[in-house]
N, C-alpha and C. Protein backbone atom coordinates (compact mmCIF):
# COMPACT_ATOMS: atom_id res chain seq x y z
N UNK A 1 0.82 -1.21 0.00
CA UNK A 1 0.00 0.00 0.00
C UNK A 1 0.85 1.25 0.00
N UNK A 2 2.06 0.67 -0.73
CA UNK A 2 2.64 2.32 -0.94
C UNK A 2 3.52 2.52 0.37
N UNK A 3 3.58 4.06 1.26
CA UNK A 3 4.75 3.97 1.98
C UNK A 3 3.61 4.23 3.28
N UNK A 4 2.75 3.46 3.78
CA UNK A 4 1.81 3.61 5.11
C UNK A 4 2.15 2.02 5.53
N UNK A 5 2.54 2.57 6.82
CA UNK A 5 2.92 2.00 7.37
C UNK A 5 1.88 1.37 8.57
N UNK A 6 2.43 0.22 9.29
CA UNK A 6 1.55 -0.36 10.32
C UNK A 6 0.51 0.59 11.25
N UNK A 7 1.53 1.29 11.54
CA UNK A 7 0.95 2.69 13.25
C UNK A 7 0.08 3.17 12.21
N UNK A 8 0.19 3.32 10.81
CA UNK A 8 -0.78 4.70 10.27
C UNK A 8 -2.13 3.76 9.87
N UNK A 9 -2.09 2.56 9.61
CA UNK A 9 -3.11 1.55 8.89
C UNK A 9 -3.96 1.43 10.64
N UNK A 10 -3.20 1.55 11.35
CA UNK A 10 -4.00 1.44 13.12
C UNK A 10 -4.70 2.52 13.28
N UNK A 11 -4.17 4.06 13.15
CA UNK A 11 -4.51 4.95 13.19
C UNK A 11 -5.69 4.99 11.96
N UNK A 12 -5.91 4.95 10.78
CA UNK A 12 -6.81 4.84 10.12
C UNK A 12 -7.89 3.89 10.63
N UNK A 13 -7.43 2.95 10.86
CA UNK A 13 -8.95 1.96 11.41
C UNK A 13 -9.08 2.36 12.63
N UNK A 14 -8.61 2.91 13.70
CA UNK A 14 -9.54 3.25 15.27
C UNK A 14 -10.19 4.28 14.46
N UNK A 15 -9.61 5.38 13.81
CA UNK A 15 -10.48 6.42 13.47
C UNK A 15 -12.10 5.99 12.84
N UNK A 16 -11.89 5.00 11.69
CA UNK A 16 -13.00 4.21 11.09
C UNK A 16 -13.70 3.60 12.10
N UNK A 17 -13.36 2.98 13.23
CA UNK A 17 -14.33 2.63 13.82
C UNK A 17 -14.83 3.32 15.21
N UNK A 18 -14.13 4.72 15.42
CA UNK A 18 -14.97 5.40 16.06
C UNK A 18 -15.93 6.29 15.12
N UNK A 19 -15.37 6.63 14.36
CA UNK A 19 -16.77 7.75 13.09
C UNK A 19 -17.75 6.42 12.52
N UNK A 20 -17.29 5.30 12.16
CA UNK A 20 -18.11 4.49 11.41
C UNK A 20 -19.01 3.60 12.41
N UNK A 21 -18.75 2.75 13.42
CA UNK A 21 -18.84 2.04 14.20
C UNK A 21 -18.35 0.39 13.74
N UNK A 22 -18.40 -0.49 14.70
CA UNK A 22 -17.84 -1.79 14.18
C UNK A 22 -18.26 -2.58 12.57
N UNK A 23 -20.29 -1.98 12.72
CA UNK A 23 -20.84 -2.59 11.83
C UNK A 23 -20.89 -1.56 10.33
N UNK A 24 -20.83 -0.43 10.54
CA UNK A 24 -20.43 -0.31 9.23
C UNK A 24 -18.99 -0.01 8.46
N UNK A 25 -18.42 -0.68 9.50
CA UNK A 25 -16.74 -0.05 9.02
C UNK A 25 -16.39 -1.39 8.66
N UNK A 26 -16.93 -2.41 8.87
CA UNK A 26 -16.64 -3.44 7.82
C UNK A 26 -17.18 -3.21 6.55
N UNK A 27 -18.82 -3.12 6.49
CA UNK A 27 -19.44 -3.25 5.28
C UNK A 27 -18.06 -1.98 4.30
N UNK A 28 -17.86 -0.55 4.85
CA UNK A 28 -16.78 0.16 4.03
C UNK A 28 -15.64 -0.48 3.44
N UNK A 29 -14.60 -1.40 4.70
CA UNK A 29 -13.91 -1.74 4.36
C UNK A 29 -13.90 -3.20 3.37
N UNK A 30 -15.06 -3.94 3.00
CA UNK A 30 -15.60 -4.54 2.07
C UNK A 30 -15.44 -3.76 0.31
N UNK A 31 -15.89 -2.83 0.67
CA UNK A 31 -16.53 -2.07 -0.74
C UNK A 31 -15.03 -1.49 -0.77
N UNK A 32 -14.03 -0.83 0.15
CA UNK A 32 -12.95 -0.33 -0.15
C UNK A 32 -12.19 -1.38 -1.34
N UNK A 33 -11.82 -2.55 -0.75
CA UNK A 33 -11.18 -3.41 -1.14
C UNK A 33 -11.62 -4.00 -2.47
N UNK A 34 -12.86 -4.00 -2.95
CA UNK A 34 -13.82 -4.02 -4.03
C UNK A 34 -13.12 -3.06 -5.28
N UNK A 35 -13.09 -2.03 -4.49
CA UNK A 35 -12.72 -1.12 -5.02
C UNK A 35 -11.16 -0.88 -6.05
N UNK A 36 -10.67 -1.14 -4.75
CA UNK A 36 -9.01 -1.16 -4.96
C UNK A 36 -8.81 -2.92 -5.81
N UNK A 37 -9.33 -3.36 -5.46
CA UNK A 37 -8.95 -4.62 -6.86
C UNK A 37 -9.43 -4.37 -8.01
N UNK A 38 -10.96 -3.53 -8.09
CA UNK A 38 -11.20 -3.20 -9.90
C UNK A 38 -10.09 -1.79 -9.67
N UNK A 39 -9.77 -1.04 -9.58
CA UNK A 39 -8.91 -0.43 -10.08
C UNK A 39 -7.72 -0.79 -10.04
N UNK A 40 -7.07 -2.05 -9.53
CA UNK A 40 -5.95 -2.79 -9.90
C UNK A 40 -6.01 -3.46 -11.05
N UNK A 41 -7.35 -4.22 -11.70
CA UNK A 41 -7.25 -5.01 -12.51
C UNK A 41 -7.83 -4.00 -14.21
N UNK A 42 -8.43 -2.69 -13.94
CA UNK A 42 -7.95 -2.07 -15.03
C UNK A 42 -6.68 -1.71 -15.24
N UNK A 43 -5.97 -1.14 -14.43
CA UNK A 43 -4.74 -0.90 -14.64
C UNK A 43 -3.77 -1.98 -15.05
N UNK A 44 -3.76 -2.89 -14.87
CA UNK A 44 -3.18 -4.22 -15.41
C UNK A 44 -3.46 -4.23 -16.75
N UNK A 45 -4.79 -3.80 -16.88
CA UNK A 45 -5.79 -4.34 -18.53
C UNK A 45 -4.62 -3.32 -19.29
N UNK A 46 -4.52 -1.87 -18.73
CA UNK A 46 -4.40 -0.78 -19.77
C UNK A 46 -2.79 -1.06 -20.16
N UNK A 47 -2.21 -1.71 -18.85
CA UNK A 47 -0.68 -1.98 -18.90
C UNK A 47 -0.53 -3.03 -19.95
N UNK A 48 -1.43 -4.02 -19.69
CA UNK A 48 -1.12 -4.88 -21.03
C UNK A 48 -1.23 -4.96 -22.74
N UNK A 49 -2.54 -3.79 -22.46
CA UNK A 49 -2.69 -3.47 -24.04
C UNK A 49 -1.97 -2.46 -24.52
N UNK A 50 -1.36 -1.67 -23.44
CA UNK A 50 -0.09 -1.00 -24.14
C UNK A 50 0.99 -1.24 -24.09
N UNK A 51 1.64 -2.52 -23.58
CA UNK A 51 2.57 -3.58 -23.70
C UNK A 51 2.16 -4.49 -25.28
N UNK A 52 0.95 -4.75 -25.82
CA UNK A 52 1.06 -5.66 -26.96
C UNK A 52 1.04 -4.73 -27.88
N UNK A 53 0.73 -3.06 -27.61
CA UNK A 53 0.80 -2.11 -29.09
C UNK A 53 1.96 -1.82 -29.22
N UNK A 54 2.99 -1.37 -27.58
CA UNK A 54 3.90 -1.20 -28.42
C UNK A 54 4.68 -2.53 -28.99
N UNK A 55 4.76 -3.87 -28.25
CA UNK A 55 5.61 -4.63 -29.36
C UNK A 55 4.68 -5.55 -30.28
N UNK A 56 3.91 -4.70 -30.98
CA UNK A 56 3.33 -5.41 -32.08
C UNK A 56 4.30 -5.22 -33.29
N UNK A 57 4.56 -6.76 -33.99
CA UNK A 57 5.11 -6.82 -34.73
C UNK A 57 4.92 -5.89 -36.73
N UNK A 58 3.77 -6.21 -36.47
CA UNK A 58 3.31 -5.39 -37.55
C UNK A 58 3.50 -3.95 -37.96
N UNK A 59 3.39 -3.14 -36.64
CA UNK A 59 3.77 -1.28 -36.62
C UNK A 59 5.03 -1.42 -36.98
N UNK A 60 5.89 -2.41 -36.73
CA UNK A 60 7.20 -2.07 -36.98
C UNK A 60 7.64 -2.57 -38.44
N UNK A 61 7.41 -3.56 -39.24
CA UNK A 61 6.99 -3.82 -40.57
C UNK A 61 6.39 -2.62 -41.29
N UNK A 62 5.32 -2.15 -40.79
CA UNK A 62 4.99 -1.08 -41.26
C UNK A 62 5.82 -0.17 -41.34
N UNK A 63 6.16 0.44 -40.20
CA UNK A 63 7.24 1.68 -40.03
C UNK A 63 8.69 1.67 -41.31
N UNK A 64 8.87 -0.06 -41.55
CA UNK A 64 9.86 0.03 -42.39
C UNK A 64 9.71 -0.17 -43.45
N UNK A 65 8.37 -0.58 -44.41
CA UNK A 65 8.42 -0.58 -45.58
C UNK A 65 7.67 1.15 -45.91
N UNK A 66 7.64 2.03 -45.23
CA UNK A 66 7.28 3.55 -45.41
C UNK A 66 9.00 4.26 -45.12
N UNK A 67 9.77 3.06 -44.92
CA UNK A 67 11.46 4.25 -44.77
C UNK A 67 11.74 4.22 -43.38
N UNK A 68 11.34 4.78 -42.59
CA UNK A 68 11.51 5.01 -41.27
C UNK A 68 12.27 4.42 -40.58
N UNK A 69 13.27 4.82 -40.17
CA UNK A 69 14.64 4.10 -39.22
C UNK A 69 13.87 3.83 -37.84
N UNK A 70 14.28 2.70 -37.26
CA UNK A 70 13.44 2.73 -35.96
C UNK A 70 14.98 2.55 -35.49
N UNK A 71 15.31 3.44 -34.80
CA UNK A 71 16.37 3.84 -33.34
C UNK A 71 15.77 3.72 -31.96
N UNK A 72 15.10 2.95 -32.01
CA UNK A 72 14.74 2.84 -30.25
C UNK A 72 14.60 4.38 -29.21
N UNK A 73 15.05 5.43 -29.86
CA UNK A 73 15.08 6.93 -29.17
C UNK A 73 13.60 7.32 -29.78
N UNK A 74 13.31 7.96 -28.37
CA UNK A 74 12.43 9.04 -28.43
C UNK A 74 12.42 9.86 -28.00
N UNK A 75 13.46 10.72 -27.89
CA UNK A 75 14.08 11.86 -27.58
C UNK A 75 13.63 13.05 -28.61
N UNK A 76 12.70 14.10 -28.71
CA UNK A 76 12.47 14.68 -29.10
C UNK A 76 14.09 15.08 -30.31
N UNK A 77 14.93 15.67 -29.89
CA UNK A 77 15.90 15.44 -30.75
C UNK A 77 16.49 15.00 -31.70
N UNK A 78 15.71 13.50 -31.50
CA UNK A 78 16.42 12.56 -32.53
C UNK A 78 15.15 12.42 -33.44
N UNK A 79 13.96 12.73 -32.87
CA UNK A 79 12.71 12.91 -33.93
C UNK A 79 13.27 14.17 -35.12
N UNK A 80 14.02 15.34 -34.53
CA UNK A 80 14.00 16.54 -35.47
C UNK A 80 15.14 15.86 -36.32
N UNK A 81 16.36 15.38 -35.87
CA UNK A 81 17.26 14.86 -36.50
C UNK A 81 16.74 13.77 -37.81
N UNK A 82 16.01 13.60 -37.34
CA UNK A 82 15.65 12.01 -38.52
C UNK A 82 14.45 12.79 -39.31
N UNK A 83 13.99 13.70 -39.24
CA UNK A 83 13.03 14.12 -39.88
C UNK A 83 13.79 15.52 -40.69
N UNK A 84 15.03 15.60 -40.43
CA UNK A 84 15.92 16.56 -41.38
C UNK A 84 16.53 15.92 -42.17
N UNK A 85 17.02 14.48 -42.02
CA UNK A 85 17.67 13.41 -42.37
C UNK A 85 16.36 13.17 -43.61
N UNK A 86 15.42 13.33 -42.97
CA UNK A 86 14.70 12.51 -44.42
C UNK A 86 14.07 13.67 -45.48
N UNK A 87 14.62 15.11 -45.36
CA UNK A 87 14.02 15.92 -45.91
C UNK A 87 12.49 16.85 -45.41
N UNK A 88 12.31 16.37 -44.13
CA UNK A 88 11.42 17.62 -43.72
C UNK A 88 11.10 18.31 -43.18
């Protein structure tokens, strides 16, 4: 959970269960955790489909029968460089 530590995860739950009480500071901490796994498992989704675009084999086939040097840089720099290199 990042950099929270034991004392602060204690301190968060007495607080929850004096504002919440026993019985609804579970049902919260239910739906929290609900929570925090669908937004773990989109983030996984988005990590993976932009893990298979960029090494799709095809963009890069592509990229080279249109000319295009693929240098692994994306350094703004080396974009102006290669795009003076090719005349534009």
């Amino acid at each position: 959970m990042g950099n929270i530590g034991g004392g602060e995860i204690l301190v968060i739950l007495l607080l929850g269960l004096v504002v919440l009480g026993p019985g609804r500071l579970a049902v919260v901490a239910r739906q929290f955790g609900r929570v925090i796994r669908e937004v773990r498992r989109v983030a996984t989704g988005f990590q993976e489909e932009f893990r298979d675009l960029v090494e799709d084999p095809s963009l890069e086939a592509m990229a080279r029968e249109r000319g295009h040097r693929l240098t692994g840089s994306s350094s703004p720099e080396s974009a102006t460089d290669e795009a003076e290199e090719a005349g534009g």
